[in-house]
C-alpha atoms as a PDB file:
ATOM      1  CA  UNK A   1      30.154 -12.955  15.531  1.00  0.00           C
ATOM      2  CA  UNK A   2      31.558  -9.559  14.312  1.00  0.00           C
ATOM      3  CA  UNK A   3      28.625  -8.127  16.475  1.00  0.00           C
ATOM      4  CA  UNK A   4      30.113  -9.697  19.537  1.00  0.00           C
ATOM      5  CA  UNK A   5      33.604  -8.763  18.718  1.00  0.00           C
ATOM      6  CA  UNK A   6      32.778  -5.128  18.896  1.00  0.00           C
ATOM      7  CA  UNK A   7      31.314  -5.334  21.531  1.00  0.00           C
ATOM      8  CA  UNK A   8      33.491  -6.956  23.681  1.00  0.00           C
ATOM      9  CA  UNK A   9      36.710  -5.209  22.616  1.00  0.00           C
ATOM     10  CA  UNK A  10      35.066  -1.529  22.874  1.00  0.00           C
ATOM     11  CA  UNK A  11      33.879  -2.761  26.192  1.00  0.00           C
ATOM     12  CA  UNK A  12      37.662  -3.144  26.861  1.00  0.00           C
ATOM     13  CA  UNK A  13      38.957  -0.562  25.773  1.00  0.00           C
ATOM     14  CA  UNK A  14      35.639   1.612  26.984  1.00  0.00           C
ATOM     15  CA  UNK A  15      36.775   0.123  30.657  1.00  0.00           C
ATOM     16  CA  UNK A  16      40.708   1.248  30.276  1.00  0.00           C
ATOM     17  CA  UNK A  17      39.640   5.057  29.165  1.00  0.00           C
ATOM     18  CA  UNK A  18      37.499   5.459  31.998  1.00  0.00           C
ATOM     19  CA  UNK A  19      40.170   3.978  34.082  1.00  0.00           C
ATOM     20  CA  UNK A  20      42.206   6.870  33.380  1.00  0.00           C
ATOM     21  CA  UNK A  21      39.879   9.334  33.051  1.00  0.00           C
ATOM     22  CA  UNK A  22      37.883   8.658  36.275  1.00  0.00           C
ATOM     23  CA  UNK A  23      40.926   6.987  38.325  1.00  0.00           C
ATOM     24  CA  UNK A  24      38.578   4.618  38.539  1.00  0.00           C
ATOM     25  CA  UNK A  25      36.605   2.108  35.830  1.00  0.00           C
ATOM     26  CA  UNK A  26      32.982   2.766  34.989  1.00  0.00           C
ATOM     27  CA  UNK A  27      31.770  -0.898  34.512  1.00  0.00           C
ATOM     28  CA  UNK A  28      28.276   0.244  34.069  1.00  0.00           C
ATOM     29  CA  UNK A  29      29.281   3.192  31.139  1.00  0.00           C
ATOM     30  CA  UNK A  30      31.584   1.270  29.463  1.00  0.00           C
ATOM     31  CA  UNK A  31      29.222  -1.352  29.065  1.00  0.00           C
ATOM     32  CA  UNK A  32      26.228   1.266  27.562  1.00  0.00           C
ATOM     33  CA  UNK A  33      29.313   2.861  25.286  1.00  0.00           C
ATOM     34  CA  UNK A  34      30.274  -0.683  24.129  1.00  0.00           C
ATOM     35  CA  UNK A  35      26.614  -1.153  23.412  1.00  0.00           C
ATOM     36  CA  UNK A  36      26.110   1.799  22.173  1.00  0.00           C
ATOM     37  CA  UNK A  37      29.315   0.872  19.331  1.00  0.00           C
ATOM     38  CA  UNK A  38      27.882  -2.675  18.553  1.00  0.00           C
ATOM     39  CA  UNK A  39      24.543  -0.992  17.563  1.00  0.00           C
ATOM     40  CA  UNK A  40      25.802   1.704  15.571  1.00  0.00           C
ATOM     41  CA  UNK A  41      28.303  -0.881  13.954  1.00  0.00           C
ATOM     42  CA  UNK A  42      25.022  -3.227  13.418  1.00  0.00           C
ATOM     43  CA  UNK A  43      23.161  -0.298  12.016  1.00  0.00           C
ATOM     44  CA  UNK A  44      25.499   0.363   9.035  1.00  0.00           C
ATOM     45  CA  UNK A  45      24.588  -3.285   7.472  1.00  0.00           C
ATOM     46  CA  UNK A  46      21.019  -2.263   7.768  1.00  0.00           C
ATOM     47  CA  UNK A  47      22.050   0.749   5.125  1.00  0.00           C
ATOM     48  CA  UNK A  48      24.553  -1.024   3.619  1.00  0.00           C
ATOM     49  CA  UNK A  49      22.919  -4.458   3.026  1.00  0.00           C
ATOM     50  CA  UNK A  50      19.503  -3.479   2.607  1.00  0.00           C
ATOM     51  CA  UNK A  51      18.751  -6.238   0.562  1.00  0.00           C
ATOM     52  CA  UNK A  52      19.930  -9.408   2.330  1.00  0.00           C
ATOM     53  CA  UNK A  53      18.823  -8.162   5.533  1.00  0.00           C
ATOM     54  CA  UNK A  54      15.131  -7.933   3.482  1.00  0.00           C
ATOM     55  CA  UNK A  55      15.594 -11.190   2.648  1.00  0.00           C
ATOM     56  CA  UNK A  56      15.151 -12.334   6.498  1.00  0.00           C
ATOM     57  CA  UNK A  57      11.777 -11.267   6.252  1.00  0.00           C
ATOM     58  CA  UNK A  58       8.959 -14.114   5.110  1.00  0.00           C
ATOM     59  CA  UNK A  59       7.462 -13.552   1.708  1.00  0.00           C
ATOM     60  CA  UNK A  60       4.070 -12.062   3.252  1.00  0.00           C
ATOM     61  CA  UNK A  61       5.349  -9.021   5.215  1.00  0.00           C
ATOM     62  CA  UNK A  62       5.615  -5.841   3.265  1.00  0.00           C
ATOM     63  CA  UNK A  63       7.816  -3.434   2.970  1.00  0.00           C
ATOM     64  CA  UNK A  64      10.759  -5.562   3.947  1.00  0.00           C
ATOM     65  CA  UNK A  65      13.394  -2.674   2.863  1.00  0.00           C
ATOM     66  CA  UNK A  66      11.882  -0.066   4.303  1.00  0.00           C
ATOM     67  CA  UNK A  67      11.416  -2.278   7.569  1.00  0.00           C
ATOM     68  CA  UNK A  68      14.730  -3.331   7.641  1.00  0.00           C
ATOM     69  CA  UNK A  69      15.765   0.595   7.075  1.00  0.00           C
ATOM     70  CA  UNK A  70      13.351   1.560   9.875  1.00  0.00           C
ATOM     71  CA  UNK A  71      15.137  -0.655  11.997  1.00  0.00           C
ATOM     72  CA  UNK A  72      19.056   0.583  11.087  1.00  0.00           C
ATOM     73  CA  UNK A  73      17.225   4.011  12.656  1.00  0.00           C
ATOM     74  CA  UNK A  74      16.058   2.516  15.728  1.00  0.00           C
ATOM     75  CA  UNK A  75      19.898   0.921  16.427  1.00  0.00           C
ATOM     76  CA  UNK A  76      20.959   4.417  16.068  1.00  0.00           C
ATOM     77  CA  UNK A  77      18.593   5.873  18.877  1.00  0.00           C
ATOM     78  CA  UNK A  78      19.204   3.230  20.907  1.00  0.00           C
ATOM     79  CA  UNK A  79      22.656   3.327  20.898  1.00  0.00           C
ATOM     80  CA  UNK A  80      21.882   7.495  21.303  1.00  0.00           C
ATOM     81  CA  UNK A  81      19.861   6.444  24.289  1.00  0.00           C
ATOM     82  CA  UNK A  82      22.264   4.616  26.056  1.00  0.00           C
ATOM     83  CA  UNK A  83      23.831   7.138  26.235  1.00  0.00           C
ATOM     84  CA  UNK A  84      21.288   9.926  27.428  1.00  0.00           C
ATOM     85  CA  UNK A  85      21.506   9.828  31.067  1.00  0.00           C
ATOM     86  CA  UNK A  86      17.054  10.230  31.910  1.00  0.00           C
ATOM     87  CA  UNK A  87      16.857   7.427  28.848  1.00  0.00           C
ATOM     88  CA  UNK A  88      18.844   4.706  29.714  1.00  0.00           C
ATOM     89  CA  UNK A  89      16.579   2.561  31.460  1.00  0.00           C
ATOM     90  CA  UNK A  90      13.689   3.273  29.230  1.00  0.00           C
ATOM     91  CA  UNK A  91      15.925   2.317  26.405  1.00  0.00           C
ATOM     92  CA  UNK A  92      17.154  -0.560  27.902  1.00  0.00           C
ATOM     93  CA  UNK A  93      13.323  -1.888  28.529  1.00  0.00           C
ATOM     94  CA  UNK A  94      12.808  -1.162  24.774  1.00  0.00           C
ATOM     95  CA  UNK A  95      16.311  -2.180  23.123  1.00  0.00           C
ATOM     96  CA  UNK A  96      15.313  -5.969  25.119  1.00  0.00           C
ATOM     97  CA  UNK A  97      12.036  -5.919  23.560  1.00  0.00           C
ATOM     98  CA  UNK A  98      13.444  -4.786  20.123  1.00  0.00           C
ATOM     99  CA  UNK A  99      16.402  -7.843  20.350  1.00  0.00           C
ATOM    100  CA  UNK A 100      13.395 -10.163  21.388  1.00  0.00           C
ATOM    101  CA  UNK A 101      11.184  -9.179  18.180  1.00  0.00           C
ATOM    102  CA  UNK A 102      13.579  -9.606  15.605  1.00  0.00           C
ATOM    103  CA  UNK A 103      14.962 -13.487  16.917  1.00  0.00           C
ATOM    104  CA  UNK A 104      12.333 -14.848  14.329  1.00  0.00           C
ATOM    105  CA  UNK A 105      13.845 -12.958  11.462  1.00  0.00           C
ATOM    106  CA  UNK A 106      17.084 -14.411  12.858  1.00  0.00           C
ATOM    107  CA  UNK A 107      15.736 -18.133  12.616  1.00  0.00           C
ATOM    108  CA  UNK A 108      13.818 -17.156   9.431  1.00  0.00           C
ATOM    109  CA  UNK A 109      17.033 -15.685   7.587  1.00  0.00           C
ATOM    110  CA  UNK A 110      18.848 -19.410   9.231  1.00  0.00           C
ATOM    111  CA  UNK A 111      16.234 -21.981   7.717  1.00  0.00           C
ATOM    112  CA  UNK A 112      16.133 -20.009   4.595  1.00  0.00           C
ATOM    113  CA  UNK A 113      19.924 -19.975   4.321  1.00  0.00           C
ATOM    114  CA  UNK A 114      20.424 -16.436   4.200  1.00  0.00           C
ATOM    115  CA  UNK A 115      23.555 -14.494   3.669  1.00  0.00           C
ATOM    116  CA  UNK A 116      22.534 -11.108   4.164  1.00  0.00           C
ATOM    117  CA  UNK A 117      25.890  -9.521   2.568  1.00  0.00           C
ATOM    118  CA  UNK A 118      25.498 -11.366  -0.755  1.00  0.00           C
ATOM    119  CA  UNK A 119      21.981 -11.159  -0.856  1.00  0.00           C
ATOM    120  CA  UNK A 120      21.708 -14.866  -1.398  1.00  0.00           C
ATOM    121  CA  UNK A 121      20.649 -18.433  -0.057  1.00  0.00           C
ATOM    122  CA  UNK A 122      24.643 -19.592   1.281  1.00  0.00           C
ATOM    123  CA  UNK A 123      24.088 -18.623   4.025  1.00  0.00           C
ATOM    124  CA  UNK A 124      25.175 -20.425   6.981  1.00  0.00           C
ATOM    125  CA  UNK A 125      21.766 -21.993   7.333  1.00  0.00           C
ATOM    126  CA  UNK A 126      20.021 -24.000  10.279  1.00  0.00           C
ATOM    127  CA  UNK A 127      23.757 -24.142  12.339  1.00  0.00           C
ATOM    128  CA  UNK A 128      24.114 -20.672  12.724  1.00  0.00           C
ATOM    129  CA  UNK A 129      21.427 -20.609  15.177  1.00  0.00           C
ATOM    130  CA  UNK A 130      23.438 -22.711  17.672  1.00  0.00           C
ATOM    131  CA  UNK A 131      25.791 -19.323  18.051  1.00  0.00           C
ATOM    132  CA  UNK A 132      22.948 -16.549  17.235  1.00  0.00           C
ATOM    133  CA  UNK A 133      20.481 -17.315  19.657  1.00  0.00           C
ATOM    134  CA  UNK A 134      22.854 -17.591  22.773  1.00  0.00           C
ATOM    135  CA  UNK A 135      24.396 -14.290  21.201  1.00  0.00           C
ATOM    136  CA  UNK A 136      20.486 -12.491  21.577  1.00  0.00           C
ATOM    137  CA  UNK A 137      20.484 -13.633  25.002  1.00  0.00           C
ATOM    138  CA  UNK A 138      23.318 -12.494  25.956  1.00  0.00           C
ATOM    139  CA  UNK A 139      22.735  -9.165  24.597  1.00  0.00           C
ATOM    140  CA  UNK A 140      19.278  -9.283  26.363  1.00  0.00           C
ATOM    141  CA  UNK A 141      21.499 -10.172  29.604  1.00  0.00           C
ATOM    142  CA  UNK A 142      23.824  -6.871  28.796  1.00  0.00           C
ATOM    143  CA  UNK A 143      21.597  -4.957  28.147  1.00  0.00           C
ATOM    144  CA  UNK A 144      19.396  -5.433  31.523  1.00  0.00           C
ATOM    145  CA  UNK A 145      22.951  -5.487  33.444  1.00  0.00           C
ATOM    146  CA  UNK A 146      23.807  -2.487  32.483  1.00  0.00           C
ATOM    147  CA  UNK A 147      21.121  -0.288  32.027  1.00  0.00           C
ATOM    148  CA  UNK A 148      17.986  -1.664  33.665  1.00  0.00           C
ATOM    149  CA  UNK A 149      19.652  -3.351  36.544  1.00  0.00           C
END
C-alpha cells in the first residue's frame, strides 16, 4: 500500500510542477518521475530490511540477501532509467519483466506469512494477495503507459 501511496501522490504533485514549469502538464514525465520515486522509495526496504525481504525467498534459492540486495540496485537504475531520455523504453520493457519475476516471491512471502519489516511469520498472510497482485498489474499497466506506450 505505502508503494502505491507514493506513487500516486508524487504523480500529483509531479503533474502540478510541470504545470507550472511547462505552462502545461507532462502526463507522460510525471508519471516516469512518480515511478521513478516509488522505486527508489521501494529500494530503501531492500537495504533496510534485508532480512524479511530474504525471507520471501523459498528455502532452496541461495543467496537470498545478496539477491534481495541485488535487486534494491536494480530499483535504483530503473528508477535512473526512467529518467534517461534514450532508456526509457528499454527500461520500461525490463522494469515489466522485473515486476513480473518477483510476483512469486510476493505469493511466496503471502502463504508463508511474511512480514518483511519484523523479519517474522505475522505477516498479513494468504489475504494480502487480494491487494498485491492487482497492485503488480497495475504497475505493469504504468509502467507500459508511460514509457513503452
Amino acid at each position: 500500500m505505502k508503494p502505491l501511496i507514493v506513487l500516486i501522490s508524487t504523480f500529483v504533485i509531479a503533474v502540478v510542477v510541470t504545470y507550472f514549469i511547462q505552462h502545461e502538464a507532462n502526463i507522460l514525465l510525471s508519471g516516469r518521475i512518480a515511478m521513478a520515486v516509488m522505486l527508489l522509495f521501494t529500494a530503501i526496504g531492500h537495504f533496510k530490511f534485508t532480512e524479511g525481504m530474504a525471507m520471501m525467498l523459498p528455502a532452496p534459492i541461495p543467496a537470498k540477501k545478496q539477491i534481495v540486495i541485488a535487486t534494491g540496485c536494480i530499483e535504483i537504475l530503473a528508477a535512473a532509467g526512467l529518467l534517461v531520455l534514450p532508456a526509457i523504453k528499454t527500461t520500461g520493457i525490463l522494469l515489466i519483466l522485473f515486476f513480473i519475476l518477483i510476483l512469486p516471491a510476493n505469493i511466496y512471502a503471502a502463504l508463508k506469512n511474511v512480514n518483511l519489516e519484523k523479519a517474522n511469520h505475522t505477516g498479513n498472510g494468504i489475504n494480502y494477495l487480494w491487494f498485491r497482485v492487482p497492485e503488480q498489474i497495475f504497475f505493469i499497466a504504468w509502467v507500459y503507459f508511460f514509457s513503452i506506450r
